[in-house]
N, C-alpha and C. Protein backbone atom coordinates (compact mmCIF):
# COMPACT_ATOMS: atom_id res chain seq x y z
N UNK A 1 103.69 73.72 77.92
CA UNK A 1 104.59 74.11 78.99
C UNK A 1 105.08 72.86 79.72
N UNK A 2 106.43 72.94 79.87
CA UNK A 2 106.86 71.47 80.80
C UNK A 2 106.87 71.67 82.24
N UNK A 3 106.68 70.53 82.81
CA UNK A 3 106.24 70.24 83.92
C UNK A 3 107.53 69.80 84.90
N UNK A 4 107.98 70.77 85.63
CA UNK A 4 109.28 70.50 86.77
C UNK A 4 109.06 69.52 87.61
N UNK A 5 109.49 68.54 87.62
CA UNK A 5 109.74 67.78 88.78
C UNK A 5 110.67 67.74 89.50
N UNK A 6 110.37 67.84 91.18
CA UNK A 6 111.01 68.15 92.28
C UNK A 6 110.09 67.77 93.28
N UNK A 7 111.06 67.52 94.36
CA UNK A 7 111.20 66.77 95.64
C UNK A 7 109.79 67.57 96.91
N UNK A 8 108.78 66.76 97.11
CA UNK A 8 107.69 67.58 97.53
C UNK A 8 107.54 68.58 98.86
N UNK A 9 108.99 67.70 99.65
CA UNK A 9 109.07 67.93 101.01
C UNK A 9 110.68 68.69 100.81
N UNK A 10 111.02 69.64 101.50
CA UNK A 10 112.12 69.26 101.47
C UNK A 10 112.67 70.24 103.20
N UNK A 11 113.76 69.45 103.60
CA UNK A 11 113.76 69.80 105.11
C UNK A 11 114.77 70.92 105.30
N UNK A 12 114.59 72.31 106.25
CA UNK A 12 115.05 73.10 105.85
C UNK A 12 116.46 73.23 106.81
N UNK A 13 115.94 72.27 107.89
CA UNK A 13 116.95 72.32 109.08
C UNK A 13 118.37 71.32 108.22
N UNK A 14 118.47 70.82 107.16
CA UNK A 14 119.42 70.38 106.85
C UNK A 14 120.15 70.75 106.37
N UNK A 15 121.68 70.62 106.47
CA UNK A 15 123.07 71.15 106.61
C UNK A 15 123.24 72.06 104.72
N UNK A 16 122.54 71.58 104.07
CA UNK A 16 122.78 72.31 102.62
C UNK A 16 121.73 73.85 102.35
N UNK A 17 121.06 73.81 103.40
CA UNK A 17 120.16 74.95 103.65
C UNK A 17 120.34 76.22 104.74
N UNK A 18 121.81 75.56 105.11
CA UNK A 18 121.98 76.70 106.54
C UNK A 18 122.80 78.01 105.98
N UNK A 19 123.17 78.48 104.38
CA UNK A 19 123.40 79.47 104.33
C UNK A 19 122.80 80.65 103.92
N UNK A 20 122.66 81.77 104.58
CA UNK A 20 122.05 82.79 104.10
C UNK A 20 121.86 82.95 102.73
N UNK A 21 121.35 83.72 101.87
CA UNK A 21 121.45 84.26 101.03
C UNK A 21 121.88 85.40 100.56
N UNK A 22 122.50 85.93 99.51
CA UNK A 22 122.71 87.28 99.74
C UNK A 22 121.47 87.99 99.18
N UNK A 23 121.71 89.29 99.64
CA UNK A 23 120.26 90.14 99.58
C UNK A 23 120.03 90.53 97.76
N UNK A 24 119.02 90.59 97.57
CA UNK A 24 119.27 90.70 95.67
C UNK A 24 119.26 92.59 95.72
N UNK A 25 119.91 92.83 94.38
CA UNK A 25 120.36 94.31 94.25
C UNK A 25 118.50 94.87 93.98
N UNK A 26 117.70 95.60 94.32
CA UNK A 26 116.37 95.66 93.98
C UNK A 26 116.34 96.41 92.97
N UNK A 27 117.30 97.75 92.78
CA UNK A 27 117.23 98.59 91.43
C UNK A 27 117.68 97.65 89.92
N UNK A 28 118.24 96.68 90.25
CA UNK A 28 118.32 95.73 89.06
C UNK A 28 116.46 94.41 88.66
N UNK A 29 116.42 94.14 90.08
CA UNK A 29 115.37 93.04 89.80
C UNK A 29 114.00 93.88 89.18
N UNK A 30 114.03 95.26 89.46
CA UNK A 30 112.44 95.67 89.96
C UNK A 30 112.96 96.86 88.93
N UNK A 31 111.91 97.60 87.74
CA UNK A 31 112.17 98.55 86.98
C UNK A 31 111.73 99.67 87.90
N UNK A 32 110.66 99.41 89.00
CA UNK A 32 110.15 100.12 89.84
C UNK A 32 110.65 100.05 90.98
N UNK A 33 111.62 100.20 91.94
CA UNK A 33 111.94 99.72 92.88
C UNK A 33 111.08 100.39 94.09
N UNK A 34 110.53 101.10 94.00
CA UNK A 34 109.85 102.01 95.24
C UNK A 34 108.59 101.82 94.98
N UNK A 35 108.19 101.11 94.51
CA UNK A 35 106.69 100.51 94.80
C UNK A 35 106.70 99.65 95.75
N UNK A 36 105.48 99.35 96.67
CA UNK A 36 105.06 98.56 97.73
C UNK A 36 105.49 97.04 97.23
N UNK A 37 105.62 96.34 98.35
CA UNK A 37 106.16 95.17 97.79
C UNK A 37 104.98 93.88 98.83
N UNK A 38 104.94 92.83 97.93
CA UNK A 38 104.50 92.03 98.42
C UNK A 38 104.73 90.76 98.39
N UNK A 39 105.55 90.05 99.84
CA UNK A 39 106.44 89.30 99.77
C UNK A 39 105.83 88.09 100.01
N UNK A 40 105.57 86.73 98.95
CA UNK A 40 105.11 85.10 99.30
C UNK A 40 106.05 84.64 100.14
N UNK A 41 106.02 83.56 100.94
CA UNK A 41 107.18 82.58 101.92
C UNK A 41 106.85 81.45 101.28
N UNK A 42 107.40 80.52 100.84
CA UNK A 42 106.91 79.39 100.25
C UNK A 42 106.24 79.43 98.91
N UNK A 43 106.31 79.82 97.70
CA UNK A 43 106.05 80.48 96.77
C UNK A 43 105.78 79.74 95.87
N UNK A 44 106.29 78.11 96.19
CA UNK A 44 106.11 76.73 94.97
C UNK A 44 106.76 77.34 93.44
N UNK A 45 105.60 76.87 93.17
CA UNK A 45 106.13 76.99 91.36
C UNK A 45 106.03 78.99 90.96
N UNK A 46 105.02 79.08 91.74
CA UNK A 46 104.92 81.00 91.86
C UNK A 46 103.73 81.55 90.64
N UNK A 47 102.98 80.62 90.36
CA UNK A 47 101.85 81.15 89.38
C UNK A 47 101.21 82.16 90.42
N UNK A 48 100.88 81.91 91.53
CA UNK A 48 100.02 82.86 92.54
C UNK A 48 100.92 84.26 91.86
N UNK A 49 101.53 84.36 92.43
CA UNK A 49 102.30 85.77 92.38
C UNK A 49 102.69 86.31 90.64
N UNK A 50 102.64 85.31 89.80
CA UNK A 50 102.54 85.97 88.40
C UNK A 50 101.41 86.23 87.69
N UNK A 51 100.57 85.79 88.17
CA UNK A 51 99.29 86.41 87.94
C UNK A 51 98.62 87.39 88.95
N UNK A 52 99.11 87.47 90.26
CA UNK A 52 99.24 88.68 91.05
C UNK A 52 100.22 89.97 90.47
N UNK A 53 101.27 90.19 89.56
CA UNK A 53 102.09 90.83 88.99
C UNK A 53 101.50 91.50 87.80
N UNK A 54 100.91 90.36 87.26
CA UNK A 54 100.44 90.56 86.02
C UNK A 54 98.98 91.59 86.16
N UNK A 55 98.14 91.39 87.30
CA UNK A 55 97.18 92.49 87.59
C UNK A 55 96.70 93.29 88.46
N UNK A 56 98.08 93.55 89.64
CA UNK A 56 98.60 94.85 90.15
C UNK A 56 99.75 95.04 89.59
N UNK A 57 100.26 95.84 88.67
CA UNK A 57 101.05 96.89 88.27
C UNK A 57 101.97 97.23 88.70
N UNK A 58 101.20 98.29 89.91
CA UNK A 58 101.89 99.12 90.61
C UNK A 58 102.32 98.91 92.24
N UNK A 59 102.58 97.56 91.97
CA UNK A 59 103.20 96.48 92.88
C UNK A 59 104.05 95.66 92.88
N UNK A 60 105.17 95.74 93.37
CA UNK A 60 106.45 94.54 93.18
C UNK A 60 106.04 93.63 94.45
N UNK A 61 106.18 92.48 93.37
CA UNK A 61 106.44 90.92 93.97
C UNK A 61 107.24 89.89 94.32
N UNK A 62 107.76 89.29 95.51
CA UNK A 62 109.10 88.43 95.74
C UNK A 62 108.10 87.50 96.14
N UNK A 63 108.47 86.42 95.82
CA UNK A 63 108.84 84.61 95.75
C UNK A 63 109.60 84.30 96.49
N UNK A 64 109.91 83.79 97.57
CA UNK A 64 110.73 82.95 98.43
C UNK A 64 110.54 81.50 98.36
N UNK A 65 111.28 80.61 97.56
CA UNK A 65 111.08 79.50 97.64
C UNK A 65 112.67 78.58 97.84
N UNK A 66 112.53 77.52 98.54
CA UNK A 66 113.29 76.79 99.08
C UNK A 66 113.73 75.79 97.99
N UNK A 67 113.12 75.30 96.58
CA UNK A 67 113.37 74.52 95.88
C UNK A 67 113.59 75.01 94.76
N UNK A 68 115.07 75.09 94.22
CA UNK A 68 116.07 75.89 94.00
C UNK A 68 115.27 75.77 92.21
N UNK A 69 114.87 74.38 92.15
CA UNK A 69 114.52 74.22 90.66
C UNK A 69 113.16 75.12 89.60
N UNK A 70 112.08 75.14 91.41
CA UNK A 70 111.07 76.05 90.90
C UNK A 70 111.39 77.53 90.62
N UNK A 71 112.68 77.83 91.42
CA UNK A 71 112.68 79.35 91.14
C UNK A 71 113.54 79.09 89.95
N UNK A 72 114.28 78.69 89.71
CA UNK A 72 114.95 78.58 88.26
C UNK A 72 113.99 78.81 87.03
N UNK A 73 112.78 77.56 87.02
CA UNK A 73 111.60 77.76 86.22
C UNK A 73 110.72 78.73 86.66
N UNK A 74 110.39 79.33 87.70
CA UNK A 74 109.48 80.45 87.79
C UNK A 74 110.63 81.52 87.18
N UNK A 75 111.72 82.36 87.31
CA UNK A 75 112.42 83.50 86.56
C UNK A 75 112.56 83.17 85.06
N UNK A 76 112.32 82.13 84.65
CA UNK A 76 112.46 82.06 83.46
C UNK A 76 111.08 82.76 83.05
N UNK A 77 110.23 82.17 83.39
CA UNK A 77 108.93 82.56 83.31
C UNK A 77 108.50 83.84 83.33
N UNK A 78 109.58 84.88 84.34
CA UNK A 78 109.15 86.29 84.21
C UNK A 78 109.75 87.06 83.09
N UNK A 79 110.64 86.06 82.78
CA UNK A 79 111.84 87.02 81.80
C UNK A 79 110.95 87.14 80.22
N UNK A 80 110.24 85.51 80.30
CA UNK A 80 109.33 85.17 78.95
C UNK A 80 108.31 86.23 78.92
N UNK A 81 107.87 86.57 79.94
CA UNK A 81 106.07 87.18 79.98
C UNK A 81 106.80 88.67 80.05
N UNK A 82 107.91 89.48 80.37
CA UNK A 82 108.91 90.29 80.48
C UNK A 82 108.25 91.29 81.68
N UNK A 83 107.96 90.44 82.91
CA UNK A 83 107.60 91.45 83.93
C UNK A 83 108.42 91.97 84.64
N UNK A 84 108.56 93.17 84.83
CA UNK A 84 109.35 94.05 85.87
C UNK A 84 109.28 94.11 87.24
N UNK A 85 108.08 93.22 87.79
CA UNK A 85 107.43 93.98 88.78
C UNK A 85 107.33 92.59 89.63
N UNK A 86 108.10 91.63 89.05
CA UNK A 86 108.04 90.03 90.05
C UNK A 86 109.29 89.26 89.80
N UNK A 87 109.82 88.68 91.29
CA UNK A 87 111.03 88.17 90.77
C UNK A 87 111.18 87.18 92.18
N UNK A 88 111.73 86.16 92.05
CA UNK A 88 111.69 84.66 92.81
C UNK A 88 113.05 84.56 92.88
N UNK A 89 113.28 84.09 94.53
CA UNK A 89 114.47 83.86 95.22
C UNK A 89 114.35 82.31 95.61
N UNK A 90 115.74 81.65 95.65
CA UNK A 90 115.85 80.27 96.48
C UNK A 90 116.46 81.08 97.47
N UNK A 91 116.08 80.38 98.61
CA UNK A 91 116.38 80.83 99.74
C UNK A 91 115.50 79.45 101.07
N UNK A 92 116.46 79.43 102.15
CA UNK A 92 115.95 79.01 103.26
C UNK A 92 115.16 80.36 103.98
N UNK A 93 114.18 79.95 104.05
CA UNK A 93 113.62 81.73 104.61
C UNK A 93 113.79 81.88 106.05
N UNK A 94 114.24 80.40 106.25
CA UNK A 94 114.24 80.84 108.08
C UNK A 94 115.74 81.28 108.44
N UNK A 95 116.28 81.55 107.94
CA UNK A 95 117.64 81.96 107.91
C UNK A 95 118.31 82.89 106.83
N UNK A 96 117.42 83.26 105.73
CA UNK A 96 117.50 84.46 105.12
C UNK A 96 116.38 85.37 104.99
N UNK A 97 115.67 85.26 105.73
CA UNK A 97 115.00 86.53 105.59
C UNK A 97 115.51 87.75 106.39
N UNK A 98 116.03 87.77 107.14
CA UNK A 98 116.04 89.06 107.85
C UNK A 98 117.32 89.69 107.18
N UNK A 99 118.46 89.05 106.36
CA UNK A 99 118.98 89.64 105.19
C UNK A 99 118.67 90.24 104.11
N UNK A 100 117.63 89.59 103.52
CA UNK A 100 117.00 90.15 102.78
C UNK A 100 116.01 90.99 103.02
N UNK A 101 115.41 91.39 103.82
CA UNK A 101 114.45 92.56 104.33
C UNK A 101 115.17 93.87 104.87
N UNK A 102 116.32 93.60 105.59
CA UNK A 102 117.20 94.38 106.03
C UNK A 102 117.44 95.09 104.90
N UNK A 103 117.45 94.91 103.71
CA UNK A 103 118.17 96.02 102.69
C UNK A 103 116.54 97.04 101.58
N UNK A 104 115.77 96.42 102.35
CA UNK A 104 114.43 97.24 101.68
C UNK A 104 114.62 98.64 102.23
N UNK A 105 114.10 99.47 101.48
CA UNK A 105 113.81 100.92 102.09
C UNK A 105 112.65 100.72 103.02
N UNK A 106 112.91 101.87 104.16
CA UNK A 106 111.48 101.28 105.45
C UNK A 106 110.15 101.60 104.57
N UNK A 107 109.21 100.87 105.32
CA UNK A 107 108.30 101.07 104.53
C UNK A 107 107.22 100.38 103.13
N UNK A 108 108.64 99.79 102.60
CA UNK A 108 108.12 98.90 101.20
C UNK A 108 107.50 98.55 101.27
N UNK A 109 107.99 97.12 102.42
CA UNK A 109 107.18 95.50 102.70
C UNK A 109 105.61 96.26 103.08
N UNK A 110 104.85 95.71 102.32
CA UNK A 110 103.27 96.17 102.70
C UNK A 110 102.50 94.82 102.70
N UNK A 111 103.27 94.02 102.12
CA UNK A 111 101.74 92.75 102.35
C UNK A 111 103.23 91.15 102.10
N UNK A 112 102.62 90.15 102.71
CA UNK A 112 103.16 89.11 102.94
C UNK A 112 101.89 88.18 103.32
N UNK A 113 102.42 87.30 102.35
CA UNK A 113 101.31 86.22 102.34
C UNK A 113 102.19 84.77 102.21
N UNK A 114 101.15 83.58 103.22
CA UNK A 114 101.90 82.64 103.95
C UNK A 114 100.92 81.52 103.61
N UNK A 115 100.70 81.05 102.52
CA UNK A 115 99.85 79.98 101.84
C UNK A 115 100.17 78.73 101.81
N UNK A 116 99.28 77.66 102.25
CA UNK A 116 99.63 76.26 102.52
C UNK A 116 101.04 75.99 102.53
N UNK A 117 101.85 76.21 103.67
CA UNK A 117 102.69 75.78 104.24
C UNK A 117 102.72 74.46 104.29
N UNK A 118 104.05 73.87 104.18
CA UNK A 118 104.11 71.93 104.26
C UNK A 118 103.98 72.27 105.87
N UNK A 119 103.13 71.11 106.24
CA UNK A 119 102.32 70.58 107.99
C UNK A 119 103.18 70.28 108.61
N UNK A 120 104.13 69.05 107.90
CA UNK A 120 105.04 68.78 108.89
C UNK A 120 104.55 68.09 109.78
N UNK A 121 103.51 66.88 109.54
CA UNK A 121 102.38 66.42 110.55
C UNK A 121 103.09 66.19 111.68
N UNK A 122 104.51 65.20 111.58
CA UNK A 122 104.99 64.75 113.18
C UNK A 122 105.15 65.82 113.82
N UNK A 123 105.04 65.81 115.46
CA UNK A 123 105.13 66.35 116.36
C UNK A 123 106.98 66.75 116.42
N UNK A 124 107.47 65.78 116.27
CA UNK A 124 108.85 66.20 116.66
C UNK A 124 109.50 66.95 114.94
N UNK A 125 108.79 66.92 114.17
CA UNK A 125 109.03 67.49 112.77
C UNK A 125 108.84 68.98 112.51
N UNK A 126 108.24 69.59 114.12
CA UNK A 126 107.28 71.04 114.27
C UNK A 126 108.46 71.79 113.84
N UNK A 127 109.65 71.75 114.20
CA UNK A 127 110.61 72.67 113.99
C UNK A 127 110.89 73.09 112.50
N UNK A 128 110.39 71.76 111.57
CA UNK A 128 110.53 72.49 110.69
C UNK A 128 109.52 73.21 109.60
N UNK A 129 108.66 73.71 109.88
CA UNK A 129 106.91 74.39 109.72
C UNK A 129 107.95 75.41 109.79
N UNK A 130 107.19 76.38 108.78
CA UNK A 130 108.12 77.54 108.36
C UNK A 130 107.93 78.89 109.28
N UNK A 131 106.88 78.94 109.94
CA UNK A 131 105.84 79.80 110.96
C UNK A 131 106.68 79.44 112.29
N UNK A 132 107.82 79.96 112.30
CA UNK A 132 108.12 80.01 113.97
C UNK A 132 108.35 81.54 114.54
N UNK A 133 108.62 81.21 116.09
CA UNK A 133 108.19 82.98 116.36
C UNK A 133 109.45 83.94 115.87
N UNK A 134 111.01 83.24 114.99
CA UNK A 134 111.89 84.55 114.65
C UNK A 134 111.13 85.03 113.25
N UNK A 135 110.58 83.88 112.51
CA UNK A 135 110.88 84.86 111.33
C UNK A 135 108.82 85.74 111.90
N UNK A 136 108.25 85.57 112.52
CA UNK A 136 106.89 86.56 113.19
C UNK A 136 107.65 87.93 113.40
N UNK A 137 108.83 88.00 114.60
CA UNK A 137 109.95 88.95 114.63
C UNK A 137 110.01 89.65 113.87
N UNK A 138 110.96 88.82 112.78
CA UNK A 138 111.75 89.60 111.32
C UNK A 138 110.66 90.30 110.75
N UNK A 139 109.06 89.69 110.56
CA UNK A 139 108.21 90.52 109.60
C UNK A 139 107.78 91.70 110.42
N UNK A 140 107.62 91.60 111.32
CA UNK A 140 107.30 92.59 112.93
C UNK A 140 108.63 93.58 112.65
N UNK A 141 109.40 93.36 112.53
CA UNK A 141 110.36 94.56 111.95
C UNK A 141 110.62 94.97 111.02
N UNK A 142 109.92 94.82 109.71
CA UNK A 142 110.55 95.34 108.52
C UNK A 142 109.14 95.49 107.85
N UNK A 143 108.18 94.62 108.41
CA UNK A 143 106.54 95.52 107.25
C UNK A 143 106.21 96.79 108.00
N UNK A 144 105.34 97.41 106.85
CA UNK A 144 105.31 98.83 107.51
C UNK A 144 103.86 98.78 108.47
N UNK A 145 103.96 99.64 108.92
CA UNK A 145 102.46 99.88 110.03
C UNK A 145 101.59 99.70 108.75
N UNK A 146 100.17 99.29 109.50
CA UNK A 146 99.29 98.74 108.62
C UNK A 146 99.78 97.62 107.83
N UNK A 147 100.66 97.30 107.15
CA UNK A 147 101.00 96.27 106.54
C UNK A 147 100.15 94.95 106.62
N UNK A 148 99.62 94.17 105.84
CA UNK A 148 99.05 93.22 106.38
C UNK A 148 99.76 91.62 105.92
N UNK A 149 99.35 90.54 106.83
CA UNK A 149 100.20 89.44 106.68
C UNK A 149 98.83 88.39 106.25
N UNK A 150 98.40 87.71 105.42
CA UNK A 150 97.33 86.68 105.44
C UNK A 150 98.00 85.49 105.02
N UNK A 151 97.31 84.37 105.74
CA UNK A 151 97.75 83.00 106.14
C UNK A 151 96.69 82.36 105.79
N UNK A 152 97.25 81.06 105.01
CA UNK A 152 96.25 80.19 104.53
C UNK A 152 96.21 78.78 104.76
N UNK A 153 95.33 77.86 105.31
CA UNK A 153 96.10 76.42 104.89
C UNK A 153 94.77 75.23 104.50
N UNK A 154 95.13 74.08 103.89
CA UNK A 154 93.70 73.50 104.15
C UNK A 154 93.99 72.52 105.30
N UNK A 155 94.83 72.35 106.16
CA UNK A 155 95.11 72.20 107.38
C UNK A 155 94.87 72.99 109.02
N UNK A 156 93.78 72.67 109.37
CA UNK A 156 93.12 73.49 110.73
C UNK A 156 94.70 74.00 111.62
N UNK A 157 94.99 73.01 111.77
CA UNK A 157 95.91 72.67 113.43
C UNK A 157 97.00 73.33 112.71
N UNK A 158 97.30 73.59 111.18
CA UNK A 158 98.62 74.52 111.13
C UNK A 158 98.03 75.90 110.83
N UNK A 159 96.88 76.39 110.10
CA UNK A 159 96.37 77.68 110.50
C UNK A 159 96.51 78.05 112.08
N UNK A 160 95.83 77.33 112.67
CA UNK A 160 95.42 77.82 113.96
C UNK A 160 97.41 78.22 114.56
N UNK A 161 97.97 77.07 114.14
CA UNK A 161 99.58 77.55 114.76
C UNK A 161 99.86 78.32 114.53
N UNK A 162 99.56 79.13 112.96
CA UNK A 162 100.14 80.30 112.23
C UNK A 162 99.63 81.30 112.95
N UNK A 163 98.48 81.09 113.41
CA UNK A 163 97.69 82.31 113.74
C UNK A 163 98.39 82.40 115.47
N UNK A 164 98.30 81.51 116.12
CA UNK A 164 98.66 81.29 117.53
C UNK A 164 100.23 82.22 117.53
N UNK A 165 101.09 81.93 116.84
CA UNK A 165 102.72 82.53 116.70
C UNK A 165 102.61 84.08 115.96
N UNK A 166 101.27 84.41 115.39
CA UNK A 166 100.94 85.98 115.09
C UNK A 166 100.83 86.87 117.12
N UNK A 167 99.55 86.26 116.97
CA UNK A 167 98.79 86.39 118.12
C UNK A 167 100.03 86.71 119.24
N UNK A 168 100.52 85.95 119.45
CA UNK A 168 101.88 85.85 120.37
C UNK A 168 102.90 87.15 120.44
N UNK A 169 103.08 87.56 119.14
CA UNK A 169 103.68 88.99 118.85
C UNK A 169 102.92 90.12 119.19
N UNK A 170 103.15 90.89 119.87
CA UNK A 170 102.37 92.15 119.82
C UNK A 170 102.41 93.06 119.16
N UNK A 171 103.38 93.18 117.92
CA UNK A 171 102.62 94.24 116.92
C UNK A 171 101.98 93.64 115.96
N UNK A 172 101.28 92.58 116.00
CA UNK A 172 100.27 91.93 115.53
C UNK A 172 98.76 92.09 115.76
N UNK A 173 97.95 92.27 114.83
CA UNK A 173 96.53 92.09 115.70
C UNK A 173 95.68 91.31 114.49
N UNK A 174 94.93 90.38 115.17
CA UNK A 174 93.95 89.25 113.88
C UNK A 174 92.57 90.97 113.50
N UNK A 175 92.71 90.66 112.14
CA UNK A 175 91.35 91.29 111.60
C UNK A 175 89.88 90.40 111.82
N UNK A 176 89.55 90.86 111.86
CA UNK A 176 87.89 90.56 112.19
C UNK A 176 87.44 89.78 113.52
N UNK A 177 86.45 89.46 113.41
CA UNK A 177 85.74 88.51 114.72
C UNK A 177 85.78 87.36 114.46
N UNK A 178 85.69 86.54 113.41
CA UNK A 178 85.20 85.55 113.26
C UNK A 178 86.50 84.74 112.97
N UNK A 179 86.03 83.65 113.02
CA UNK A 179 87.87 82.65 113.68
C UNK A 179 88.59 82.18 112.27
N UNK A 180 87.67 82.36 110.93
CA UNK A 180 88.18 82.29 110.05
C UNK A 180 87.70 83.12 108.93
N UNK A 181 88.08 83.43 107.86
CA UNK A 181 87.99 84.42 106.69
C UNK A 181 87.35 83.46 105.79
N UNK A 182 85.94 83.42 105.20
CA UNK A 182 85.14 82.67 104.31
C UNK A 182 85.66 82.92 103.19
N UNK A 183 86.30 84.10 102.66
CA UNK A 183 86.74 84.00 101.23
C UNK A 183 88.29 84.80 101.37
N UNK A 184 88.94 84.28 100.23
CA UNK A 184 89.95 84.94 100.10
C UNK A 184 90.25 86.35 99.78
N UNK A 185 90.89 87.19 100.23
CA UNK A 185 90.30 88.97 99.96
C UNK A 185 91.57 89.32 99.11
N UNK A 186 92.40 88.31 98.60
CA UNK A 186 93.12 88.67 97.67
C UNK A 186 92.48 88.90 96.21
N UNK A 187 92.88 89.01 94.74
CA UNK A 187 92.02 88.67 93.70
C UNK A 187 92.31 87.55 93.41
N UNK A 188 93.47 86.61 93.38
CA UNK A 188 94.15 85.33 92.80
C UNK A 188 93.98 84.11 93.86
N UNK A 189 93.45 83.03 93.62
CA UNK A 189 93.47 82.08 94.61
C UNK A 189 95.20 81.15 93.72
N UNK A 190 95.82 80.58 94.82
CA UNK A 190 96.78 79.60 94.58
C UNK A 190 96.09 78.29 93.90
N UNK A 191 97.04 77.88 93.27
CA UNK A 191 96.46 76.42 92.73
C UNK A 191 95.92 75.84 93.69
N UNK A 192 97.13 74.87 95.14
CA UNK A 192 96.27 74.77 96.04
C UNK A 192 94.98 75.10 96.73
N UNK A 193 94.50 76.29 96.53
CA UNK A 193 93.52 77.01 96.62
C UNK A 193 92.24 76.54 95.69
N UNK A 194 92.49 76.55 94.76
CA UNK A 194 91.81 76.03 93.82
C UNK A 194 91.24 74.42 93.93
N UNK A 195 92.33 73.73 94.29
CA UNK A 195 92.32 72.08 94.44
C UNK A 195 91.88 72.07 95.31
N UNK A 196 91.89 72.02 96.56
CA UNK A 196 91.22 72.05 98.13
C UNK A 196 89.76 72.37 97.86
N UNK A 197 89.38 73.65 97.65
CA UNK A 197 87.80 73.99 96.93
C UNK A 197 86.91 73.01 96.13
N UNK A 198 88.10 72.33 94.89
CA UNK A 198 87.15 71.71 94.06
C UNK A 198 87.00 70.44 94.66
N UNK A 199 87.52 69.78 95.64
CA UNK A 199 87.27 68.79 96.16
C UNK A 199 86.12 68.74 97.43
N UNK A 200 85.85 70.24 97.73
CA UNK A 200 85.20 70.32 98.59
C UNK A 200 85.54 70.36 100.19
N UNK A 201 87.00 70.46 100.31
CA UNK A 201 87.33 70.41 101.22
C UNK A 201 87.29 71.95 101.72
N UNK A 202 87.37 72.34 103.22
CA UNK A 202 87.71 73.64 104.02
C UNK A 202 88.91 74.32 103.89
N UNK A 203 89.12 75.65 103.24
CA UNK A 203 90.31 76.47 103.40
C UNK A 203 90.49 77.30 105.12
N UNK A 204 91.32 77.23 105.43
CA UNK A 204 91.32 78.13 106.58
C UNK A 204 92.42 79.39 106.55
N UNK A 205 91.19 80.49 106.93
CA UNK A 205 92.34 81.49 106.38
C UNK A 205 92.42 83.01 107.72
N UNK A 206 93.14 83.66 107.88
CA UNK A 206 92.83 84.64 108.57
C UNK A 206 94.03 85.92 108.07
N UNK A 207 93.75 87.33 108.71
CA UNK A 207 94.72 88.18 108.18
C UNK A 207 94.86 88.59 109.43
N UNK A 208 96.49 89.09 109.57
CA UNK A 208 96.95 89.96 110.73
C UNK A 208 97.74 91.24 109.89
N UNK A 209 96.90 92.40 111.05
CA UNK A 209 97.81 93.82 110.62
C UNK A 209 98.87 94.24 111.27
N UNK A 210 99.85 94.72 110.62
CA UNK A 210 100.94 95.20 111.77
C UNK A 210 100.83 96.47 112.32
N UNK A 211 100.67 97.31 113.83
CA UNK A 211 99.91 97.89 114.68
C UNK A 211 101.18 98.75 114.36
């Protein structure tokens, strides 16, 4: 399998990223279109979610990724393995998502997951961390009650932000007591996921339900 190379960072506030997207037709992408859907933000290359596709079924999967080349090579990838049930968008998500959610039937969106996000370490760079409070909003309006959102990073200070800009929303509420989630309660860990672990480093993770 060849190996895509592309740009590690890429900034979303810049002028080639400020147009929406249009919303994709879902009775074409999805053989199932009325199955629950479960939407990645940042989606990278998108193995998480094709091996999430590949063993829930009876679940459609979207990819939101910003680097136009991985989703090129991730749809190729679904067309090869011929899944129905997963399909990857380029998109700026902070400026197309609420287009693209806007055209779901109510209800769909049931799970959204927000995995090592780029940090964005500088302070004056915060704006562009993908976790700000519109698109908290946009998911606050379009997942269904109960719906759940889980957030991952091996970065403390951008979990804790992710979680801080949940928290902040009120149809949000953190699951459990404890300030972080020891294991992942998905079945698929992300590569990142994987790499962070084998090095021994700390994942930080938590889930919010929508009330």
């Amino acid at each position: 399998m060849s190996v895509v190379r592309v740009r590690q960072h890429v900034n979303p506030l810049s002028k080639k990223f400020q147009t929406p997207v249009d919303p994709p037709e879902w009775e074409k992408i999805y053989s199932q279109s009325n199955q629950p859907l479960h939407l990645d933000i940042g989606c990278a290359r998108g193995r998480f979610l094709l091996k999430m596709a590949e063993v829930e079924k009876d679940w459609n999967f979207l990819g939101l990724e910003i680097r136009e080349t991985l989703v090129i090579e991730a749809n190729r990838l679904v067309k090869e393995l011929n899944l129905s049930n997963l399909h990857y968008l380029f998109c700026n998500v902070n400026n197309s998502l609420q287009p693209i959610l806007s055209t779901l039937q109510p209800g769909i969106l049931q799970r959204v997951s927000i995995q090592f996000p780029d940090p964005w370490f500088k302070t004056r760079h915060a704006k562009r961390r993908v976790v700000q409070p519109e698109l908290v909003t946009e998911l606050a309006n379009y997942l269904a009650v109960s719906g759940v959102v889980f957030l991952q990073s091996d970065q403390e200070f951008i979990a804790m932000e992710m979680c801080d800009r949940f928290h902040e929303n009120s149809a949000f509420a953190k699951v459990g007591t404890e300030k972080w989630l020891a294991e992942n309660p998905l079945t698929i860990p992300t590569e990142r996921e994987i790499a962070t672990q084998n090095k021994g480093e700390p994942v930080y993770r938590a889930i919010f339900i929508k009330t």
